[in-house]
C-alpha atoms as a PDB file:
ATOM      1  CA  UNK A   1      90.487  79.728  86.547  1.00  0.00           C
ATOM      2  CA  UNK A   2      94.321  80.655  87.015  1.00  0.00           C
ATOM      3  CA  UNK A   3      95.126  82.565  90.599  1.00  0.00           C
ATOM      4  CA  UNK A   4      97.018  85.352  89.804  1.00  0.00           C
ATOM      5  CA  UNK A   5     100.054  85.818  91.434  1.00  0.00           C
ATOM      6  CA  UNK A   6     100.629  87.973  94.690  1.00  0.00           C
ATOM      7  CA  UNK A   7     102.897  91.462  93.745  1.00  0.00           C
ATOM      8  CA  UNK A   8     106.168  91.351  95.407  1.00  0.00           C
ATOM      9  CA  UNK A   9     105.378  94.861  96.093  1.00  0.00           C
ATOM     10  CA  UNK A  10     102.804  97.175  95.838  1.00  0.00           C
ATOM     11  CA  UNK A  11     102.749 100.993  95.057  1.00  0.00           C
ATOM     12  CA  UNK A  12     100.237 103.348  96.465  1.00  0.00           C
ATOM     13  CA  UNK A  13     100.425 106.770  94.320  1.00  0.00           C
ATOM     14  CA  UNK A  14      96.581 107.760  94.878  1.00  0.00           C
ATOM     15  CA  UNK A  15      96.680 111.525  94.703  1.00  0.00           C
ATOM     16  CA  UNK A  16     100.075 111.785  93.433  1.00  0.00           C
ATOM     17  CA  UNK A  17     100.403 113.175  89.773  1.00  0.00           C
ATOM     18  CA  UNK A  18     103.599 113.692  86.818  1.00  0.00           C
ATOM     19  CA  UNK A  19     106.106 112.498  87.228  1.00  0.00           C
ATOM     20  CA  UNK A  20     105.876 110.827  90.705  1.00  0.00           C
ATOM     21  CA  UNK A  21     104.155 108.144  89.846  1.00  0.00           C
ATOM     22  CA  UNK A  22     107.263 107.471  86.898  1.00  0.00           C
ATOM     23  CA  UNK A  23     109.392 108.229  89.004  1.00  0.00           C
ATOM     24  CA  UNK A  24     108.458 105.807  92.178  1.00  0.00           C
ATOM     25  CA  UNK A  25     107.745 103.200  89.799  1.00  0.00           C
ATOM     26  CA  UNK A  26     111.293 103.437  88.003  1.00  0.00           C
ATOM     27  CA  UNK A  27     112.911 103.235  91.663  1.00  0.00           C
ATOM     28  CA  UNK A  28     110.694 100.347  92.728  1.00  0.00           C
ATOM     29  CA  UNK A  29     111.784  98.384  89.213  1.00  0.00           C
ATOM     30  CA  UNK A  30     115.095  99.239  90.129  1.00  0.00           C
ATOM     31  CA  UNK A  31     115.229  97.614  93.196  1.00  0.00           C
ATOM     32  CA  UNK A  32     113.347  94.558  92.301  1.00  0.00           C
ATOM     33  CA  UNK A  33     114.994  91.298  91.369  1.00  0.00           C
ATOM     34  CA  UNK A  34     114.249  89.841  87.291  1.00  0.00           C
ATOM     35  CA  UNK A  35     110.633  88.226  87.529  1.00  0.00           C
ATOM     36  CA  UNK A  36     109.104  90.022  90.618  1.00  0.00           C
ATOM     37  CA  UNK A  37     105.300  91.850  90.263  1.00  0.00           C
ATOM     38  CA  UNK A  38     104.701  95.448  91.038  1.00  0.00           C
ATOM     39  CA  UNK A  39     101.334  96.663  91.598  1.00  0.00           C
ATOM     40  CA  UNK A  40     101.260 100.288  90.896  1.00  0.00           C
ATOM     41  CA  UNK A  41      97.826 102.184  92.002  1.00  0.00           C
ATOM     42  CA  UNK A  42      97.105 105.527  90.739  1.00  0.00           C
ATOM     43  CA  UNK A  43      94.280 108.009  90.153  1.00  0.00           C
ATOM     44  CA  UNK A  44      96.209 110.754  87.580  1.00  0.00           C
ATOM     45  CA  UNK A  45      95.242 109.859  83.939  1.00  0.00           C
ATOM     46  CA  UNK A  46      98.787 110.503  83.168  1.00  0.00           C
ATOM     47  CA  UNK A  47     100.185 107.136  83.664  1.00  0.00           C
ATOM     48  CA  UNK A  48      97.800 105.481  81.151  1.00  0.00           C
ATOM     49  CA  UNK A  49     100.015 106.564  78.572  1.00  0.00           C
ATOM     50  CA  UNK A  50     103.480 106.998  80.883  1.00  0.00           C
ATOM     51  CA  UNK A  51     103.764 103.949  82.818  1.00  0.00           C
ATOM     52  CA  UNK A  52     103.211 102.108  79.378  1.00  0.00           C
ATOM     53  CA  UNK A  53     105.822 104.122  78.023  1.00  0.00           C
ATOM     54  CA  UNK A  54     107.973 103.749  80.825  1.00  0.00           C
ATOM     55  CA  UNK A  55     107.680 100.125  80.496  1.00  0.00           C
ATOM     56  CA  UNK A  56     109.033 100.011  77.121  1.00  0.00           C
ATOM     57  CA  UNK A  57     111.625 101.935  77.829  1.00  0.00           C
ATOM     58  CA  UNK A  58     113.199  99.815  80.375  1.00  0.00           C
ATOM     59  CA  UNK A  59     112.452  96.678  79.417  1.00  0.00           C
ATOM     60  CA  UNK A  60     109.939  95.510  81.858  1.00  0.00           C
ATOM     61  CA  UNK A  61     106.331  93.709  80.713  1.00  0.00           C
ATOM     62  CA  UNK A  62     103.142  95.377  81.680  1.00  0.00           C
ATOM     63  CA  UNK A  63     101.019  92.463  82.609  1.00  0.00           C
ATOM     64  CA  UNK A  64      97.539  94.291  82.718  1.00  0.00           C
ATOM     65  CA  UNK A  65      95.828  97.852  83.507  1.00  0.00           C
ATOM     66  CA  UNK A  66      92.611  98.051  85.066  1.00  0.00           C
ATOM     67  CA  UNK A  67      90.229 101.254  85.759  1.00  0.00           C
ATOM     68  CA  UNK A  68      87.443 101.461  88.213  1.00  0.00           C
ATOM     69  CA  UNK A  69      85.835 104.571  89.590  1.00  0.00           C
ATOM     70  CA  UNK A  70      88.748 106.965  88.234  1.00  0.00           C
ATOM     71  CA  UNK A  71      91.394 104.907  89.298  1.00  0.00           C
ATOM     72  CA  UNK A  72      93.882 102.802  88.093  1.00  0.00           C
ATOM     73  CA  UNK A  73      96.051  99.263  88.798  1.00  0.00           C
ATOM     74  CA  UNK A  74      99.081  98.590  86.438  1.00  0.00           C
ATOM     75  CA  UNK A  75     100.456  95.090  87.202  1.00  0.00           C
ATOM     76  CA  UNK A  76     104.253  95.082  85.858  1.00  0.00           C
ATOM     77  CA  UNK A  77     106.440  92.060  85.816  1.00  0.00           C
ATOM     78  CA  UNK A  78     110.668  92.708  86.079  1.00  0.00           C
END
């Protein structure tokens, strides 16, 4: 089994809804260095479709999303 690796940094937007959580993640990316994680955690159903979309946009790779109990963890590589 591969260990995943540890998120440079890590993005608690629980309760926070459009467009925070595009916007906080767009600063975060921006202040990352090429190759670094960002976990992003978030409860609006929003950024299912927006922080994919944001993704593409910049030209970042969204590594996985996972859902549990209404809430959401997008793991984004730089």
């Amino acid at each position: 089994m591969e260990q995943e690796e540890t998120p440079k940094r890590r993005l608690d937007l629980l309760g926070f809804f459009c467009p925070v959580p595009v916007h906080e993640t767009r600063k975060a990316l921006s202040e990352m260095q090429e190759g670094e994680l960002l976990e992003v955690l978030g409860d609006d159903p929003e950024t299912l479709h927006d922080l994919p979309t944001l993704c593409d946009r910049i030209g970042v790779e969204l590594l996985n999303v996972e859902e549990a109990f209404g809430e959401y963890r997008f793991l984004i590589r730089k």
